[in-house]
N, C-alpha and C. Protein backbone atom coordinates (compact mmCIF):
# COMPACT_ATOMS: atom_id res chain seq x y z
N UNK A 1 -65.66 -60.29 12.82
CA UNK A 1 -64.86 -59.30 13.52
C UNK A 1 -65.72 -58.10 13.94
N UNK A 2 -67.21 -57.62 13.23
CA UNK A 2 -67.42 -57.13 13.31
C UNK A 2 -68.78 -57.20 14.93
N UNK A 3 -68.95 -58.38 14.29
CA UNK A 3 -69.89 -58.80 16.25
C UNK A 3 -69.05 -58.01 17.60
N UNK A 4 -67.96 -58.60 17.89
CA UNK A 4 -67.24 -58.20 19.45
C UNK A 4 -67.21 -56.42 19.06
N UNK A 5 -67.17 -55.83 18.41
CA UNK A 5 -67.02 -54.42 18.36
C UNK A 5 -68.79 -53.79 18.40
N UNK A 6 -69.60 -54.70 17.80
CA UNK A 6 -71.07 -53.96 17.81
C UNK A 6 -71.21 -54.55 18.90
N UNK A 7 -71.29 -55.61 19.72
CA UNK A 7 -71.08 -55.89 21.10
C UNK A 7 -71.01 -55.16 22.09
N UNK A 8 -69.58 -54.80 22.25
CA UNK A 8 -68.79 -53.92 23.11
C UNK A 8 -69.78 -52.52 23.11
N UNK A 9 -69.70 -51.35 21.60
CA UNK A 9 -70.70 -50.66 21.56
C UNK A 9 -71.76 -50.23 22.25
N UNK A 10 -72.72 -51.64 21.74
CA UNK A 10 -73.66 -51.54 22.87
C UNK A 10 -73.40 -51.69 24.20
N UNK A 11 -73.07 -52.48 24.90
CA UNK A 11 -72.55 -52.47 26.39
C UNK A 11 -72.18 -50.99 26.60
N UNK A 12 -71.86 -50.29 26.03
CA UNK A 12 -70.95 -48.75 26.22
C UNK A 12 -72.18 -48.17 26.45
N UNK A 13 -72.98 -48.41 25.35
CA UNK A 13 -74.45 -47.22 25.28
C UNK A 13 -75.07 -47.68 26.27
N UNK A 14 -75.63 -48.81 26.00
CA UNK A 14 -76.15 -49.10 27.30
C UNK A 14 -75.30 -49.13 29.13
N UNK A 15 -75.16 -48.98 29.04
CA UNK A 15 -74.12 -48.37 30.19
C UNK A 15 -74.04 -47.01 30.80
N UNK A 16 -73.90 -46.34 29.65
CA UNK A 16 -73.85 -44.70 29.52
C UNK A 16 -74.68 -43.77 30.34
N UNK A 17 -75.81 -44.31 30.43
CA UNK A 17 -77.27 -43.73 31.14
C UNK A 17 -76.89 -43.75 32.54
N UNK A 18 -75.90 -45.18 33.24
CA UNK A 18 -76.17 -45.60 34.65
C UNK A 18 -74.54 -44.73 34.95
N UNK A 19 -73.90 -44.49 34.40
CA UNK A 19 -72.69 -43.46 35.05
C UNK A 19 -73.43 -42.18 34.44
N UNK A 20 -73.74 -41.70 33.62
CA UNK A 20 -74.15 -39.82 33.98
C UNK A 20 -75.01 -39.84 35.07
N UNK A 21 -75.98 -40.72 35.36
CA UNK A 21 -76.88 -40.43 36.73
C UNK A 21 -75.99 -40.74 38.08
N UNK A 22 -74.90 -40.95 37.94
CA UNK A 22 -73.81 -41.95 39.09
C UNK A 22 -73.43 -40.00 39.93
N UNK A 23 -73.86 -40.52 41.47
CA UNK A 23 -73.38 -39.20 42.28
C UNK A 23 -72.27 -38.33 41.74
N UNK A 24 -71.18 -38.93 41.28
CA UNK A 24 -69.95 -38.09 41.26
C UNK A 24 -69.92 -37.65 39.97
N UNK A 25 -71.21 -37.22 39.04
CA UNK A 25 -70.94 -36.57 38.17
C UNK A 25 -71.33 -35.70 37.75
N UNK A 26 -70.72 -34.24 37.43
CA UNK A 26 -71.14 -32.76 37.80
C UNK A 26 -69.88 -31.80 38.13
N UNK A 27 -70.44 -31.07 38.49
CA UNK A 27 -69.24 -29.88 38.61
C UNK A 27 -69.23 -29.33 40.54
N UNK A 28 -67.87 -29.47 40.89
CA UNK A 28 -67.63 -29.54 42.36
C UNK A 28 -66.88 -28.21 42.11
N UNK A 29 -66.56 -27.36 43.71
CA UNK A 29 -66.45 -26.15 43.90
C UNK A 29 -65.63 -26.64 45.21
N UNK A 30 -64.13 -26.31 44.89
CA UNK A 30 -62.63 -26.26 46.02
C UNK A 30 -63.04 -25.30 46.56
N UNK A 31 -62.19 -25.15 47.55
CA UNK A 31 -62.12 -24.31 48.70
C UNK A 31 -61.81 -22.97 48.07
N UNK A 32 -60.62 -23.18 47.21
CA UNK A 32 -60.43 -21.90 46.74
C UNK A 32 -61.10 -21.04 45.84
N UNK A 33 -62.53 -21.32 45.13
CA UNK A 33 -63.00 -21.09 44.37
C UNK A 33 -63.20 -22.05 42.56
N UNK A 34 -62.42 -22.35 42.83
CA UNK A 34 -62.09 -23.19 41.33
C UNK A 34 -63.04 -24.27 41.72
N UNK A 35 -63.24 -24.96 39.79
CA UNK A 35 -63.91 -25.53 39.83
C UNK A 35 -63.68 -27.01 39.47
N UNK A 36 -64.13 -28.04 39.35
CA UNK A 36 -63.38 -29.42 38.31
C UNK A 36 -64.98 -30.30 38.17
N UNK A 37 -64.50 -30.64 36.98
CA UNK A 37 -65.73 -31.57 36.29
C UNK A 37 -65.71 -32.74 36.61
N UNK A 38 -66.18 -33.66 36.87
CA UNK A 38 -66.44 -35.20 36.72
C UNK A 38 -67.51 -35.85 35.78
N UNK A 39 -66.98 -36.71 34.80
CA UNK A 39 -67.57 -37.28 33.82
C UNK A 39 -67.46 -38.73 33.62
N UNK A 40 -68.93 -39.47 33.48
CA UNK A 40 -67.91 -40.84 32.94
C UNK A 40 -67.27 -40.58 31.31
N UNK A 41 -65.74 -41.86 31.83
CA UNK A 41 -65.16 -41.61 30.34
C UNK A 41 -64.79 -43.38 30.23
N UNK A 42 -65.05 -43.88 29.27
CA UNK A 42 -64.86 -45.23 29.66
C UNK A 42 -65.97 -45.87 30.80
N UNK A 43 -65.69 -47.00 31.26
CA UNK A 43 -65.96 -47.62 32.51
C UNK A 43 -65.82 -46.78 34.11
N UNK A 44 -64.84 -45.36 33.67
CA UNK A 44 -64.59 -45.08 35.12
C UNK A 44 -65.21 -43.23 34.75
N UNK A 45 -64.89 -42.77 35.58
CA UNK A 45 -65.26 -41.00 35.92
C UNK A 45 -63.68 -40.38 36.00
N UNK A 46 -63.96 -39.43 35.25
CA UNK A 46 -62.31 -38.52 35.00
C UNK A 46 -63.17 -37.28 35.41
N UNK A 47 -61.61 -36.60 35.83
CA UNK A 47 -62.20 -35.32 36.90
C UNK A 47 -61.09 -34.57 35.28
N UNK A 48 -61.51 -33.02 35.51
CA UNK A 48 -61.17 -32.02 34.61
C UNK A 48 -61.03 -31.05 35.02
N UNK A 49 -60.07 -29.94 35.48
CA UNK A 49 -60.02 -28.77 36.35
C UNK A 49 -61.27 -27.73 35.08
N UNK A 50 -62.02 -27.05 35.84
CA UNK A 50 -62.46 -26.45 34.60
C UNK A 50 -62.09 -24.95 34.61
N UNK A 51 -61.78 -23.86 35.88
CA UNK A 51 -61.74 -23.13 36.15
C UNK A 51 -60.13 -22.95 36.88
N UNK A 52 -59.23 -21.39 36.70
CA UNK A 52 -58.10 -20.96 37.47
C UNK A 52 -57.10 -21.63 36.53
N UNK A 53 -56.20 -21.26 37.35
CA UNK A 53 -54.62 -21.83 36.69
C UNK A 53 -54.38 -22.99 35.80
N UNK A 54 -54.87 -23.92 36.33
CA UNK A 54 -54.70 -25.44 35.65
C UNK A 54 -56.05 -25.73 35.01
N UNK A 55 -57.10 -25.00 34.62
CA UNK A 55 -57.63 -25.02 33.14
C UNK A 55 -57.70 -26.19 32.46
N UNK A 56 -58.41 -26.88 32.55
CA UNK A 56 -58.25 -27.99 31.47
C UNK A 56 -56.91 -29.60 31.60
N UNK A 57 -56.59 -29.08 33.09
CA UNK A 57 -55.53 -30.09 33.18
C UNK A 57 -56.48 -31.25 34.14
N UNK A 58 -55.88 -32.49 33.92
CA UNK A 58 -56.54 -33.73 34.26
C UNK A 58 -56.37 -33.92 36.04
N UNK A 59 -57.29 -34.19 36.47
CA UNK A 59 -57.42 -33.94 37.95
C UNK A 59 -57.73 -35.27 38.51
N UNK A 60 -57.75 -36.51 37.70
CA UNK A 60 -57.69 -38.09 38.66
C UNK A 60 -59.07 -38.93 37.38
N UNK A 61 -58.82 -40.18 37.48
CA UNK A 61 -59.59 -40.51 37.40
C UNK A 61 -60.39 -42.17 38.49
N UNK A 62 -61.29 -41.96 38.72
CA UNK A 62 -61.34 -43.30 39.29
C UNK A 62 -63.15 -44.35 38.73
N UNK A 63 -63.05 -45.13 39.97
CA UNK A 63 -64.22 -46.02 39.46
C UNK A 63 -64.84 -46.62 40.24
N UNK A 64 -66.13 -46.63 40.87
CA UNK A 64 -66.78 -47.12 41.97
C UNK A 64 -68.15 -46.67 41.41
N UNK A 65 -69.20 -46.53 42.75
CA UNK A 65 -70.62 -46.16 42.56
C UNK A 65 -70.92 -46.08 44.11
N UNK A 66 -72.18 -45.08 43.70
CA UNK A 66 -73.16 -45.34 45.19
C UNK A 66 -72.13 -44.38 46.08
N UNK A 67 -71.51 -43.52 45.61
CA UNK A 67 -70.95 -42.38 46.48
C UNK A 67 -69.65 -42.90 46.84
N UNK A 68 -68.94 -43.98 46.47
CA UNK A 68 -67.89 -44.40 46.86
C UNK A 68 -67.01 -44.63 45.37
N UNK A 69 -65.84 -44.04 45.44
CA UNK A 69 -64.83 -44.26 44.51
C UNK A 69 -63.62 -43.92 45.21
N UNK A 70 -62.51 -45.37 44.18
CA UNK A 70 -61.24 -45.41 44.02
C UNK A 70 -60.59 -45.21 43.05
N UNK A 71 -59.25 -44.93 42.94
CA UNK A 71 -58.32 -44.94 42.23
C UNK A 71 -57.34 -44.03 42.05
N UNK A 72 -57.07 -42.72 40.83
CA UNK A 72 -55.73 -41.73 40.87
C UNK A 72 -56.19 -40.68 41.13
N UNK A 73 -55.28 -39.95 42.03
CA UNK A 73 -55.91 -38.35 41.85
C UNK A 73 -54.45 -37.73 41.45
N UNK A 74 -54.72 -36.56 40.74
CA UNK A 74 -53.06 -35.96 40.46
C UNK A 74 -53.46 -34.75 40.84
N UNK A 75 -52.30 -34.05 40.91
CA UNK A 75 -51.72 -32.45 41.66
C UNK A 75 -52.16 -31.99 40.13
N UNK A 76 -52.39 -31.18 39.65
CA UNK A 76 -52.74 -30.57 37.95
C UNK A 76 -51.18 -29.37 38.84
N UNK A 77 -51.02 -29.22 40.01
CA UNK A 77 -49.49 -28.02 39.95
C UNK A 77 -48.45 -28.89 39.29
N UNK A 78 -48.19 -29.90 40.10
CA UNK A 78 -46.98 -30.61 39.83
C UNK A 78 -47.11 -31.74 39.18
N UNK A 79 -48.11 -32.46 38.38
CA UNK A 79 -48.44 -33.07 37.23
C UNK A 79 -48.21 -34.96 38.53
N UNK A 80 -48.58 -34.62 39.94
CA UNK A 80 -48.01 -35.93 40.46
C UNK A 80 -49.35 -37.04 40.70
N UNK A 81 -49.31 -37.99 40.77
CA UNK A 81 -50.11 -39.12 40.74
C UNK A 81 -50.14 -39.67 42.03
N UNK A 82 -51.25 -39.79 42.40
CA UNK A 82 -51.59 -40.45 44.39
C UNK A 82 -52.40 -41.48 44.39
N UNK A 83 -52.56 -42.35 45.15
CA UNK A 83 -53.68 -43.17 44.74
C UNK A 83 -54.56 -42.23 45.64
N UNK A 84 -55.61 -42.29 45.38
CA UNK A 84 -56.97 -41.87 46.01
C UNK A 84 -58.22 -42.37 46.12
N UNK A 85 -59.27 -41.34 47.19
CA UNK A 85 -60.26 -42.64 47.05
C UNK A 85 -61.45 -40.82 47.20
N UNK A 86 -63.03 -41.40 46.55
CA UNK A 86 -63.94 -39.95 46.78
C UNK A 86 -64.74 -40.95 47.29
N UNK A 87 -65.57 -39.62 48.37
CA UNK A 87 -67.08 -40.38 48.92
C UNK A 87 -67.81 -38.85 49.09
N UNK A 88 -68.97 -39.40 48.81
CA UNK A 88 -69.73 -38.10 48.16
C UNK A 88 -71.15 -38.70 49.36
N UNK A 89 -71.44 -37.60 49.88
CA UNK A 89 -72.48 -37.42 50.74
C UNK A 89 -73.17 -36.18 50.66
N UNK A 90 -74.44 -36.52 50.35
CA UNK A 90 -75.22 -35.01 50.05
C UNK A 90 -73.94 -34.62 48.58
N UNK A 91 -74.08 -33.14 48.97
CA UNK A 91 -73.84 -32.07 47.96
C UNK A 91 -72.45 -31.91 47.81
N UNK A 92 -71.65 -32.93 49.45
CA UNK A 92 -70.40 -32.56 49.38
C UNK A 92 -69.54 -34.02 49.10
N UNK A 93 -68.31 -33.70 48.18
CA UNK A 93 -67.38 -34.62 47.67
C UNK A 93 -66.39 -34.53 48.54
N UNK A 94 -65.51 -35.52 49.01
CA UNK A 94 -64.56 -35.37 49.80
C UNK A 94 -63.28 -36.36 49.10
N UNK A 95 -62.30 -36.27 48.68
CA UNK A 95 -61.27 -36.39 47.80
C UNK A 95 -59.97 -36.89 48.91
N UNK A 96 -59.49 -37.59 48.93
CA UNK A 96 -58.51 -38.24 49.61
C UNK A 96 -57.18 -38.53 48.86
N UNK A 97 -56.01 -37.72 49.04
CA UNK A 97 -54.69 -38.59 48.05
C UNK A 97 -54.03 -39.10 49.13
N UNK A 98 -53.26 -40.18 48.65
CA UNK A 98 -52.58 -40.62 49.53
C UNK A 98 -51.36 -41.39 49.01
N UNK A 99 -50.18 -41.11 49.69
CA UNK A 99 -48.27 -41.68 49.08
C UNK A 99 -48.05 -42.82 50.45
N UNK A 100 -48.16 -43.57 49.59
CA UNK A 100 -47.94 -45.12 50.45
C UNK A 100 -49.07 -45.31 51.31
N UNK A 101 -50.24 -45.44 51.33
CA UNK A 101 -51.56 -45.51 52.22
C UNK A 101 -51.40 -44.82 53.63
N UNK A 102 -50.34 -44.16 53.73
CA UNK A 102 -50.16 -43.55 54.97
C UNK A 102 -49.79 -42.25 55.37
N UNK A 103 -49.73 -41.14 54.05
CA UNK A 103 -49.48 -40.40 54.46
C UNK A 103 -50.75 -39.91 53.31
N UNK A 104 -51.65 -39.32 53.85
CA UNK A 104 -52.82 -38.76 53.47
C UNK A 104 -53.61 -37.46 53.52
N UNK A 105 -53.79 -36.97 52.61
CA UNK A 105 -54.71 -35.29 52.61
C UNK A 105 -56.05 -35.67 51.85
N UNK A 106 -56.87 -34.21 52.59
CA UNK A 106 -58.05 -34.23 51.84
C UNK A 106 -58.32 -33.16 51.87
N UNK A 107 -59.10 -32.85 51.27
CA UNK A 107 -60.37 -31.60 50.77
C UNK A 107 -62.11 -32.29 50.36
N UNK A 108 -62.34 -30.83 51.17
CA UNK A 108 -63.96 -31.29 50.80
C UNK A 108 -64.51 -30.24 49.59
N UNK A 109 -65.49 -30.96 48.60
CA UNK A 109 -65.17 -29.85 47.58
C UNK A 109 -67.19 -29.77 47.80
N UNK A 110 -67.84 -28.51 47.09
CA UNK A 110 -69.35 -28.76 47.49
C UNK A 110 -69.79 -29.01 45.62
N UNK A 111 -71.03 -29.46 45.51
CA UNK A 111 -71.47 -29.52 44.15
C UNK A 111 -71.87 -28.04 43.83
N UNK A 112 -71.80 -28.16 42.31
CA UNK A 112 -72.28 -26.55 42.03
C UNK A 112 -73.45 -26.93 41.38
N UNK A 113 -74.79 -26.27 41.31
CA UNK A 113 -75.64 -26.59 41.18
C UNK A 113 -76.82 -27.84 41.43
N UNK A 114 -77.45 -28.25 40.31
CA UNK A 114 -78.04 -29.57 40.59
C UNK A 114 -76.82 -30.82 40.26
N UNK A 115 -77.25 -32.02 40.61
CA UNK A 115 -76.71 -33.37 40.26
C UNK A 115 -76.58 -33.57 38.94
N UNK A 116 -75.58 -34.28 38.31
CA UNK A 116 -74.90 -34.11 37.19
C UNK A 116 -75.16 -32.79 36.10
């Protein structure tokens, strides 16, 4: 029982190295000043408001590479869930939600500092 868990483990560690170097992870800068983290957590990258009102509230998580990711983004105002998709070029992240693939917003957010 104890193999599939020292297994898994490793796969995690070893893994670990190729998402912190992965574009989308670091600290991005909204329009409005605020800030949000991206980290790998698991297999995928979770965003974290870090700065302003929503503080610490969960801001999407998704899973891709190479500047391209899918999956949830949420409102941290109204606690709502979108599917979404990020593509990160240069310094700037661009964040897409979208309610039924057709009705769609974005923001471009810039990196703060260096890469991850």
């Amino acid at each position: 029982m104890l193999y599939p868990l020292a297994l898994a483990a490793a796969i995690a560690t070893a893994a670990w190295p190729a998402l912190a170097a992965d574009a989308i992870v670091g600290t991005w800068r909204l329009s409005n000043g605020e800030t949000v983290d991206y980290r790998p957590c698991g297999g995928s990258f979770c965003s974290t408001v870090r700065t302003g009102a929503y503080k610490g509230k969960t801001a999407g998580t998704v899973t891709g590479s190479g500047g391209r990711y899918t999956g949830t983004v949420v409102d941290p105002s109204s606690d709502k869930s979108y599917e979404g998709r990020v593509e990160i070029t240069g310094d700037k992240l661009t964040l897409t939600g979208c309610v039924v693939k057709v009705f769609c917003r974005s923001q471009v957010w810039t990196r703060v500092g260096g890469a991850g």
